[in-house]
C-alpha atoms as a PDB file:
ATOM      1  CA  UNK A   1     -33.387   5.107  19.141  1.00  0.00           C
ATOM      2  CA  UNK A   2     -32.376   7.732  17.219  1.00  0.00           C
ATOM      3  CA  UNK A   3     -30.106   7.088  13.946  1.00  0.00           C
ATOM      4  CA  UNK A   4     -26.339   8.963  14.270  1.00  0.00           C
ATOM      5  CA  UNK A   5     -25.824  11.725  12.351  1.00  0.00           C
ATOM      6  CA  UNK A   6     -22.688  12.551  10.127  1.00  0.00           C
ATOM      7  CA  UNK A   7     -20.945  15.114   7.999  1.00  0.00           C
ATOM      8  CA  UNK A   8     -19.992  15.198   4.253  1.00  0.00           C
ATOM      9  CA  UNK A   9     -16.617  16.594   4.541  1.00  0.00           C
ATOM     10  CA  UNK A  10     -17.406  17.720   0.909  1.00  0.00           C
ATOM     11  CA  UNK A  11     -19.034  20.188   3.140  1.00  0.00           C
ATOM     12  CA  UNK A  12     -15.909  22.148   4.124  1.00  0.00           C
ATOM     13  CA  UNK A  13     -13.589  21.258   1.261  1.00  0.00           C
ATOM     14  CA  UNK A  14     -12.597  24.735   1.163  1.00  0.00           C
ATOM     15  CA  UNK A  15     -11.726  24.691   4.870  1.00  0.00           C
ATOM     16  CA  UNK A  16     -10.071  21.517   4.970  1.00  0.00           C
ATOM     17  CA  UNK A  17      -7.898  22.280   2.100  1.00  0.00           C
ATOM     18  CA  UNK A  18      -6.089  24.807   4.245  1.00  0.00           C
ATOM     19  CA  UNK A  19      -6.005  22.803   7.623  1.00  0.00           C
ATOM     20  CA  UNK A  20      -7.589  19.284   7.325  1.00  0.00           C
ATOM     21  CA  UNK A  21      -7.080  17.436  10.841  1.00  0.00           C
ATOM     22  CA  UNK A  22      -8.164  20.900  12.388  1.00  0.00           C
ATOM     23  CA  UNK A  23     -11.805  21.457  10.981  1.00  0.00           C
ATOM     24  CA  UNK A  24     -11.814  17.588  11.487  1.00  0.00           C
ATOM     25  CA  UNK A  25     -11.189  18.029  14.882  1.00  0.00           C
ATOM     26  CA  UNK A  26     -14.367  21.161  15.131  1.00  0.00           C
ATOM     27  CA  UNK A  27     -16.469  18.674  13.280  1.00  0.00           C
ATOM     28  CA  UNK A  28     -15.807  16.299  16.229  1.00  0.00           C
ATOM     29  CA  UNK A  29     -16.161  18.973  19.395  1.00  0.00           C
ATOM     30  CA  UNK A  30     -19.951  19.563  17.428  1.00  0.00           C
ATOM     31  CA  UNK A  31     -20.639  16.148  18.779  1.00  0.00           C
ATOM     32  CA  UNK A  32     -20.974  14.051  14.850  1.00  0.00           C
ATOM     33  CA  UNK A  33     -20.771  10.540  15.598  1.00  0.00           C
ATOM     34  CA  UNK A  34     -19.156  10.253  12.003  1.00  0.00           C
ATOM     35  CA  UNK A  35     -17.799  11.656   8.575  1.00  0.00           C
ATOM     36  CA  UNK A  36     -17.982  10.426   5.080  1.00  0.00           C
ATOM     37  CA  UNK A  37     -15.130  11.918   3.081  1.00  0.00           C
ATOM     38  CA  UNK A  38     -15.125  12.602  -0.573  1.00  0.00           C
ATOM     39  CA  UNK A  39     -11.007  12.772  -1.090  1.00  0.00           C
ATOM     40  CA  UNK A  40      -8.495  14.170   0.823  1.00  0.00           C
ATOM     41  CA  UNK A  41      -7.330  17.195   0.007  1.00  0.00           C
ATOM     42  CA  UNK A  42      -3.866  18.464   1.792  1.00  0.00           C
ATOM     43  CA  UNK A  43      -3.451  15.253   3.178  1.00  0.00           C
ATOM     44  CA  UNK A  44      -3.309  11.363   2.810  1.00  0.00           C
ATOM     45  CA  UNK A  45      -6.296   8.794   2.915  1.00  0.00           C
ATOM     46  CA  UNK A  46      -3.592   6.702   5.639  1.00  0.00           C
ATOM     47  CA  UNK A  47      -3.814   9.915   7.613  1.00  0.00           C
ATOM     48  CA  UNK A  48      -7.234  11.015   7.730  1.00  0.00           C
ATOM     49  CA  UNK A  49      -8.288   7.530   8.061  1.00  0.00           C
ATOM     50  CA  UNK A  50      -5.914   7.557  11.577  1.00  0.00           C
ATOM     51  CA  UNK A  51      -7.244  10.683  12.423  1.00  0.00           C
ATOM     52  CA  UNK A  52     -10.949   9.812  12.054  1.00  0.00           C
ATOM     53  CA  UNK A  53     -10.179   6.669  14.456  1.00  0.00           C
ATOM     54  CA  UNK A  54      -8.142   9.000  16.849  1.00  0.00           C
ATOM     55  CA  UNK A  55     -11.556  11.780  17.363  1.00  0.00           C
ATOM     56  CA  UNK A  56     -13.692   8.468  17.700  1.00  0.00           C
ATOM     57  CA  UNK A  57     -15.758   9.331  14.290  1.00  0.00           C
ATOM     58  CA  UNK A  58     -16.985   6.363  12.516  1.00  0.00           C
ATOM     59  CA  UNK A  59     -16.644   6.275   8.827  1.00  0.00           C
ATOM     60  CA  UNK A  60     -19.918   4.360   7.266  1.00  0.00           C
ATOM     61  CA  UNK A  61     -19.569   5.285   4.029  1.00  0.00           C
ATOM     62  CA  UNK A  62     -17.244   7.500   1.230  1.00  0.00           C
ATOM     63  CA  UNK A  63     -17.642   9.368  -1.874  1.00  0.00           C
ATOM     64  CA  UNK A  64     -15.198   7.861  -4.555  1.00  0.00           C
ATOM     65  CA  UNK A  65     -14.883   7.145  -8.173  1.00  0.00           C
ATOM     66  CA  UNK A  66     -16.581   3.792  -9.313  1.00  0.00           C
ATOM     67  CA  UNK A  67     -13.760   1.060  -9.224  1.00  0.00           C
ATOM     68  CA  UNK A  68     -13.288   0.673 -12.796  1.00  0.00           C
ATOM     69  CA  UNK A  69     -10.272   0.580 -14.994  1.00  0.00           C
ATOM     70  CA  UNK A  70      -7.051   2.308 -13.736  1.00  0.00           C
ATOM     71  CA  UNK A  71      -9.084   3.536 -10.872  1.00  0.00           C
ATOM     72  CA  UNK A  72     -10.078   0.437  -9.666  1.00  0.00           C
ATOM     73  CA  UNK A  73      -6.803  -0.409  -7.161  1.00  0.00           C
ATOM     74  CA  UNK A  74      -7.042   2.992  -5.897  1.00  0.00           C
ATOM     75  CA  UNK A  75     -10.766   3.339  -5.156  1.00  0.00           C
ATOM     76  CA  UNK A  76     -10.160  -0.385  -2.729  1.00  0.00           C
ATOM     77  CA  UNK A  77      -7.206   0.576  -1.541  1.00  0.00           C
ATOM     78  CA  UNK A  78      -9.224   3.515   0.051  1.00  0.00           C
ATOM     79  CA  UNK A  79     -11.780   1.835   1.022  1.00  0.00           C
ATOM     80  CA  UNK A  80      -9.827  -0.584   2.245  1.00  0.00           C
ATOM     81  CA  UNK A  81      -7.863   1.704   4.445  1.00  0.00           C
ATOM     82  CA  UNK A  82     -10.246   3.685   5.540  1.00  0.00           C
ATOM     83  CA  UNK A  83     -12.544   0.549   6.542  1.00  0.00           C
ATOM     84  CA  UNK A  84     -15.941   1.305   5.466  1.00  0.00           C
ATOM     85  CA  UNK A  85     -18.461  -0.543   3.927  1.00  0.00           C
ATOM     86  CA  UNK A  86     -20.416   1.650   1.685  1.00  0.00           C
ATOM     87  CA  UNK A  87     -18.652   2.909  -1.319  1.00  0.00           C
ATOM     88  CA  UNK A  88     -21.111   5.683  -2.716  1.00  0.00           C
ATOM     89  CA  UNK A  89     -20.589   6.892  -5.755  1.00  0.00           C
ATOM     90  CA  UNK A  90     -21.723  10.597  -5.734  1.00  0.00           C
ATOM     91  CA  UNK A  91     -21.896  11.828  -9.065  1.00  0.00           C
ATOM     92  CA  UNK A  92     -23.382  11.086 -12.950  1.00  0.00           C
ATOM     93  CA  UNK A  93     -23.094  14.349 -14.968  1.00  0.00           C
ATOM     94  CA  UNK A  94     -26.631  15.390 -16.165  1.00  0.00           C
ATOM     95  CA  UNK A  95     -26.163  14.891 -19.970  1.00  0.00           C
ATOM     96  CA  UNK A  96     -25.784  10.850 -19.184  1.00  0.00           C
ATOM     97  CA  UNK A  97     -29.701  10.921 -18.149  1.00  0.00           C
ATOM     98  CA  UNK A  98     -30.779  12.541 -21.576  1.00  0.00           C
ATOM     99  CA  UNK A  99     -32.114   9.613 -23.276  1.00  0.00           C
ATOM    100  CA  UNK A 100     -33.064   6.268 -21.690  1.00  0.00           C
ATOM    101  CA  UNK A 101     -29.914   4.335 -24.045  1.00  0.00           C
ATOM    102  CA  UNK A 102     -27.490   6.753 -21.703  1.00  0.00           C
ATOM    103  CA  UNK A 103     -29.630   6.021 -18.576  1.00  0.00           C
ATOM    104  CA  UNK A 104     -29.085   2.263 -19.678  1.00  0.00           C
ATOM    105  CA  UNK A 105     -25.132   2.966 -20.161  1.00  0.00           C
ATOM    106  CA  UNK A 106     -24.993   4.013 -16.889  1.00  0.00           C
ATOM    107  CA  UNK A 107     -26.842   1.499 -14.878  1.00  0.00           C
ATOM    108  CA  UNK A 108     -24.337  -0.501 -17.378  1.00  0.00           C
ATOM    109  CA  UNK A 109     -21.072   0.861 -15.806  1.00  0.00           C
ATOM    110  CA  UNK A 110     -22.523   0.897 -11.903  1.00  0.00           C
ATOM    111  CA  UNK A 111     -23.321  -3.316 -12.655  1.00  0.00           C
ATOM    112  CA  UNK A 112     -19.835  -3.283 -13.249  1.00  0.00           C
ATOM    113  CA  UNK A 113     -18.475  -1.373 -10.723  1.00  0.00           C
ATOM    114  CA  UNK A 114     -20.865  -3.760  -8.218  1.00  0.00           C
ATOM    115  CA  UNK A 115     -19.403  -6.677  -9.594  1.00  0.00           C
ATOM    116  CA  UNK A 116     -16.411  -5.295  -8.442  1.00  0.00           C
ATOM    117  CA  UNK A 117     -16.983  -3.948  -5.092  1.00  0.00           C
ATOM    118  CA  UNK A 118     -19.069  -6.725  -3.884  1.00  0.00           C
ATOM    119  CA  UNK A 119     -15.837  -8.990  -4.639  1.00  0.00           C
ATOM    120  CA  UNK A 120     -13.758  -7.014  -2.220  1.00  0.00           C
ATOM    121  CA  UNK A 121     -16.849  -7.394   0.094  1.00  0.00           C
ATOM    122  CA  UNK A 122     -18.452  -3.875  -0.391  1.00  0.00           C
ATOM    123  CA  UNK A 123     -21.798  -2.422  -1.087  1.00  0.00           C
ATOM    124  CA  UNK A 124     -22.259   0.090  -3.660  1.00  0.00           C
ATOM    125  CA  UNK A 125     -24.212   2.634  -2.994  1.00  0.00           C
ATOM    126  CA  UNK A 126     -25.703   5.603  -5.620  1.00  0.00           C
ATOM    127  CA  UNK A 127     -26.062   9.180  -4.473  1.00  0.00           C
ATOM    128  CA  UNK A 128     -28.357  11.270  -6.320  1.00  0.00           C
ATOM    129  CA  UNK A 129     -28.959  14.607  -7.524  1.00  0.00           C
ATOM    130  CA  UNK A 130     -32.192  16.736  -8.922  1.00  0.00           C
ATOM    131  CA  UNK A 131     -31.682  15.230 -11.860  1.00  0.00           C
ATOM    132  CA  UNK A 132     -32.166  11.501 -11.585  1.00  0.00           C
ATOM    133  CA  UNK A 133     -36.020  12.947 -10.797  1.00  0.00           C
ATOM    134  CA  UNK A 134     -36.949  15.692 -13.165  1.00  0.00           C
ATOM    135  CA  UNK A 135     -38.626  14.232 -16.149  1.00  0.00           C
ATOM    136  CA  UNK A 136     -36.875  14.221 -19.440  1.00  0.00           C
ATOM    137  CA  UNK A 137     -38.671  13.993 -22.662  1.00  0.00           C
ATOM    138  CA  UNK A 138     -41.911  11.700 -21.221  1.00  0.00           C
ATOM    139  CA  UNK A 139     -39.708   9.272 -19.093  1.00  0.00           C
ATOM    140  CA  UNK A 140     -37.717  10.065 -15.284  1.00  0.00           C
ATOM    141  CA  UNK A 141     -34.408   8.544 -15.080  1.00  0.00           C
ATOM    142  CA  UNK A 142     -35.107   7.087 -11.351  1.00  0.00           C
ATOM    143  CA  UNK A 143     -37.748   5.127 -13.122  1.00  0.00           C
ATOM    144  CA  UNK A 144     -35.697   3.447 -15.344  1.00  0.00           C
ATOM    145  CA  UNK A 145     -32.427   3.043 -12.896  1.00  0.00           C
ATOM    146  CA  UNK A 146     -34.567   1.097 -10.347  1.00  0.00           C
ATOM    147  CA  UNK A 147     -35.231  -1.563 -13.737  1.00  0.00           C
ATOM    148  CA  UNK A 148     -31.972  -1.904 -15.165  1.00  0.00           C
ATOM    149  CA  UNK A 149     -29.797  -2.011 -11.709  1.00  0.00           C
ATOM    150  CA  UNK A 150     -28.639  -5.169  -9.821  1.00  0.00           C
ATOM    151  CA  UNK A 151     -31.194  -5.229  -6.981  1.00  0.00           C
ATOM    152  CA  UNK A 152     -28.113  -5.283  -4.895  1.00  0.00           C
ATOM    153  CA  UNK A 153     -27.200  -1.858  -5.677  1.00  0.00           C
ATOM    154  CA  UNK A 154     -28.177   0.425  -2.448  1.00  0.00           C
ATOM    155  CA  UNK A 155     -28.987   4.475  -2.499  1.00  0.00           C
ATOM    156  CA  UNK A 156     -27.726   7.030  -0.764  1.00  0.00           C
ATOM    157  CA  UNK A 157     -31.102   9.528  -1.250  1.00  0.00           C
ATOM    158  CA  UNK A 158     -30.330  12.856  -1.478  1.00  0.00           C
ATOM    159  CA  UNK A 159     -33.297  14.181   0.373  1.00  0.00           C
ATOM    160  CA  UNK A 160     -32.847  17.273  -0.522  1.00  0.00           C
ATOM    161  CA  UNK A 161     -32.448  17.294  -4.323  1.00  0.00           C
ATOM    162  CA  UNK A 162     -35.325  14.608  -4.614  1.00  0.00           C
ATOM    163  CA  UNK A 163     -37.658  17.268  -3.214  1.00  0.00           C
ATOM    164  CA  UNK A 164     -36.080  19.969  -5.239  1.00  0.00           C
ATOM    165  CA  UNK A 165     -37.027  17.925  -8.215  1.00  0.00           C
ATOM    166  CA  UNK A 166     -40.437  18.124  -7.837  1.00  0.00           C
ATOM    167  CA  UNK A 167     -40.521  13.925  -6.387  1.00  0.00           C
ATOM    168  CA  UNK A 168     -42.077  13.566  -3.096  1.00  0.00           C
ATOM    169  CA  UNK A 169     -38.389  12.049  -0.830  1.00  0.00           C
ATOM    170  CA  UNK A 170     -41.124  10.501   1.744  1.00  0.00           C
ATOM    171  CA  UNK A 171     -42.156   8.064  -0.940  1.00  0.00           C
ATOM    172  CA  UNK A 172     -39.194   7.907  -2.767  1.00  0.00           C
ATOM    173  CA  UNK A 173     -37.822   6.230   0.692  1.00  0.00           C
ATOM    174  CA  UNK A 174     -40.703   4.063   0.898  1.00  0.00           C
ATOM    175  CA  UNK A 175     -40.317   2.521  -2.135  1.00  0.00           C
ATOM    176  CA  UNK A 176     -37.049   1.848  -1.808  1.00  0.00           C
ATOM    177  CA  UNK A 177     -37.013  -0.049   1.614  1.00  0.00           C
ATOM    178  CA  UNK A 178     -34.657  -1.740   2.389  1.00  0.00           C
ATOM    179  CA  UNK A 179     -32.423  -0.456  -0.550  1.00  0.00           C
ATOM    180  CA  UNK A 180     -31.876   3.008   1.181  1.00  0.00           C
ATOM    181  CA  UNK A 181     -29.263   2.437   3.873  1.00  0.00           C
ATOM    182  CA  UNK A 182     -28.270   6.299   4.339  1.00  0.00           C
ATOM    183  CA  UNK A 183     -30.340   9.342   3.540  1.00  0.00           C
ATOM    184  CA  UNK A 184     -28.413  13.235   3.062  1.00  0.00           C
ATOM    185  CA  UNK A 185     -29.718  15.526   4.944  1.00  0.00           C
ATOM    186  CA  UNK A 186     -29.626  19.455   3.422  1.00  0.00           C
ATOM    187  CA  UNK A 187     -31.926  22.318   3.724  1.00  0.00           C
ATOM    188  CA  UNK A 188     -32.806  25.385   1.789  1.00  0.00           C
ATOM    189  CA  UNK A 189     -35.603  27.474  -0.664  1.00  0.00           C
ATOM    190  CA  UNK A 190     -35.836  24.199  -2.755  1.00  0.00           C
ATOM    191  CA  UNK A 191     -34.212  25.975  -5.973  1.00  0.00           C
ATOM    192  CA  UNK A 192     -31.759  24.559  -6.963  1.00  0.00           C
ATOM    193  CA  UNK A 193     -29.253  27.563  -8.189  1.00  0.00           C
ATOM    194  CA  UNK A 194     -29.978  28.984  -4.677  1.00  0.00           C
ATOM    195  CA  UNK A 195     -27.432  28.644  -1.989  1.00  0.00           C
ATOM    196  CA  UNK A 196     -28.617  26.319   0.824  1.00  0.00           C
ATOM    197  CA  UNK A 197     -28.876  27.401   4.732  1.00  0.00           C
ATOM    198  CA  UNK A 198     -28.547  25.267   7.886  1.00  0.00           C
ATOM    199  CA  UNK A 199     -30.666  22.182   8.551  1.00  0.00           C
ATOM    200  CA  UNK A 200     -33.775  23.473  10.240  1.00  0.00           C
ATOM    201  CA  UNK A 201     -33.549  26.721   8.330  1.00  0.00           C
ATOM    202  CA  UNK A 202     -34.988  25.932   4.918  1.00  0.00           C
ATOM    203  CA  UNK A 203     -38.066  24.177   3.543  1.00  0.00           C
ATOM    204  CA  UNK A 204     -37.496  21.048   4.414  1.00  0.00           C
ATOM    205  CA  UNK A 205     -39.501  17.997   6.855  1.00  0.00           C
ATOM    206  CA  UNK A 206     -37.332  15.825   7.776  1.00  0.00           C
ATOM    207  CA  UNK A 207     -39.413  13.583  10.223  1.00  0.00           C
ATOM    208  CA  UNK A 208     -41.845  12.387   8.147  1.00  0.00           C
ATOM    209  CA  UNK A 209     -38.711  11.185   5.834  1.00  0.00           C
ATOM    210  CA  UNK A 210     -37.133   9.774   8.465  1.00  0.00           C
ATOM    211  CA  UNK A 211     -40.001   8.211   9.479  1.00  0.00           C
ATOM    212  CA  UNK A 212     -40.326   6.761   6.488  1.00  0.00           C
ATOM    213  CA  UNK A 213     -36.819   5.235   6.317  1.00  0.00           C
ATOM    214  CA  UNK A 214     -36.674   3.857   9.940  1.00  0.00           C
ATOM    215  CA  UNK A 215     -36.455  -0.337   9.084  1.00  0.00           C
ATOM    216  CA  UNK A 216     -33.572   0.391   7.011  1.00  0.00           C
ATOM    217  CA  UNK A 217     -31.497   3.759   7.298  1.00  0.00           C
ATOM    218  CA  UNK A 218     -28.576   3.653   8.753  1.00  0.00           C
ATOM    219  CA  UNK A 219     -26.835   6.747   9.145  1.00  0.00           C
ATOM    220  CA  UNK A 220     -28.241  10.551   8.396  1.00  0.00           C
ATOM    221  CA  UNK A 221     -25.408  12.450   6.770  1.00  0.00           C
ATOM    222  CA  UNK A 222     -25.634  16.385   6.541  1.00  0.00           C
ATOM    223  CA  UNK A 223     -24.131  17.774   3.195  1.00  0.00           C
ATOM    224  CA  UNK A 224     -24.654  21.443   2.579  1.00  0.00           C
ATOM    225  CA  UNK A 225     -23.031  21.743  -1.293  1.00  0.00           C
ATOM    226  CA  UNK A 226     -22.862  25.655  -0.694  1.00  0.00           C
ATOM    227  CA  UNK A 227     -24.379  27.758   1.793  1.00  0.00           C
ATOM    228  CA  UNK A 228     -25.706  31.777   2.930  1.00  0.00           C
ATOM    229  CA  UNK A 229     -23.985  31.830   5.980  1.00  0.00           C
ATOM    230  CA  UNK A 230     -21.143  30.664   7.197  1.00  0.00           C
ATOM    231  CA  UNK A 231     -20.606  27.237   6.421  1.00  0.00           C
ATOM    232  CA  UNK A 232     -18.863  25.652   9.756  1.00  0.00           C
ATOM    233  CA  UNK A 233     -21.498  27.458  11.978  1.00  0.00           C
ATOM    234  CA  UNK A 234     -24.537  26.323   9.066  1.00  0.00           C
ATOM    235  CA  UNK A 235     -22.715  22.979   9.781  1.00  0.00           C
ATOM    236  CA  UNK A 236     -22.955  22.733  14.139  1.00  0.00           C
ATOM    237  CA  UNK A 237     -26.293  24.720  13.655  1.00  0.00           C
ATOM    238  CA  UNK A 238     -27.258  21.420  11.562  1.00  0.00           C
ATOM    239  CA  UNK A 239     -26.299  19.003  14.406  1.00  0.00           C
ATOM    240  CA  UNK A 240     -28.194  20.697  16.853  1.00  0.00           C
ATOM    241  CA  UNK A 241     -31.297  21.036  15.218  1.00  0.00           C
ATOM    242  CA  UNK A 242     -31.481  17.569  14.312  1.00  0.00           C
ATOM    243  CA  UNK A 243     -30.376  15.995  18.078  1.00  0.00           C
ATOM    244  CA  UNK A 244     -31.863  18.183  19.605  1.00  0.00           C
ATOM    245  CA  UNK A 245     -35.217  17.583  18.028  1.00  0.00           C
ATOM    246  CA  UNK A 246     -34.432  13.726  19.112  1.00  0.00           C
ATOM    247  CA  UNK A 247     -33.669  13.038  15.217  1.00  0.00           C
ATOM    248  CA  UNK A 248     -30.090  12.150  15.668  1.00  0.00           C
ATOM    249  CA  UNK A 249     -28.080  11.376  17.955  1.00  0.00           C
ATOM    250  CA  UNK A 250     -24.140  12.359  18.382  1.00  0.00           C
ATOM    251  CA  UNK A 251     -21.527   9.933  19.381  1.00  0.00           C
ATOM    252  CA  UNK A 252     -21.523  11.470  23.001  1.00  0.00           C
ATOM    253  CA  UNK A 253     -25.415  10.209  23.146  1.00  0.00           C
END
């Protein structure tokens, strides 16, 4: 069966800083079975979280700081209301992948923050970008993340960016197993100052990927960071090249 497909509402920011339950609401007439948010701008976490359950979108995963220090309350208090399991943090600025002592630091900090979230009975999940992949003076940061992380420490693969990097995202899955419980989905000229286009539009194979992750991924989340065209038509373009294909399914299938 097919795996459901979601949105990153990082997608529309823009949008849903001006009218947040409405693009919500488009996002659900496309037909995605879920979202995964990445804060909630013009409105509340309480709200969107009753909103998401009102339009029937499940919520498998969101984008939030790690739970350390003062954000630590915060980040479970989200999670906790908006009762998801996989808190994915999305972003490590490029400079801390320079040399492998700051790759170390950081696998440091997200051992931490899995201490943590395992405790309130949550998996942590990384998200990467091109970055992670791209070979920095005779080592690649991946490389050294998969040593020095607690085995129990999932990926989000950006699909995308991995390929962008020059990595191959088919093997990249493989090797990961059962470690890769979602996989983002994004298309485009694989350059990575270019904008990006609609799923289907780009350079990208996605079955072969897919194929690749189908023992252990979970959920197939589209995330367009910028795009060419519109970006709530790149985003329902997107769903229906990927059920219609038989690659996802919505949460009408």
């Amino acid at each position: 069966m097919a795996l459901p497909v979601g949105l990153q509402l990082y997608t529309l920011r823009d949008a849903l800083a001006q009218d947040y339950e409405g693009v919500v609401r488009r996002v659900a007439e496309m037909g995605y079975a879920g979202v995964e948010p990445a804060g909630f701008p013009g409105t509340t976490v309480e709200k969107a979280a009753a909103l998401f359950r009102s339009l029937g979108l499940d919520v498998p995963g969101a984008h939030t700081p790690l739970p350390l220090g003062e954000q630590r309350s915060e980040v479970l208090e989200t999670m906790a209301a908006l009762g998801c399991r996989y808190l994915i943090c999305p972003y490590m600025p490029p400079e801390e992948f320079a040399t492998p002592d700051k790759v170390k630091a950081v696998c440091d900090r997200l051992n931490e923050a899995n201490e943590i979230a395992r405790g309130a009975g949550l998996t942590l999940v990384y998200h990467n970008h091109w970055w992670e992949y791209e070979p920095v003076n005779g080592f690649v940061p991946y490389q050294m993340m998969l040593e020095w992380l607690d085995p129990t420490i999932q990926f989000e693969i950006d699909t995308y960016w991995v390929k962008t990097a020059g990595a191959d995202p088919v093997a990249v899955v493989s090797e990961l197993g059962a470690r890769v419980p979602l996989l983002h989905i994004k298309d485009g000229p694989l350059d990575k100052d270019a904008p990006m286009v609609a799923v289907g539009q780009g350079k990208m194979e996605f079955e072969p990927i897919i194929r690749a992750g189908a023992e252990a991924v979970q959920w197939l989340i589209v995330e367009l960071d910028r795009c060419a065209t519109d970006m709530l038509e790149a985003v329902a373009q997107s769903y229906d090249y990927l059920t219609n294909r038989g690659l996802a399914r919505g949460k009408q299938d």
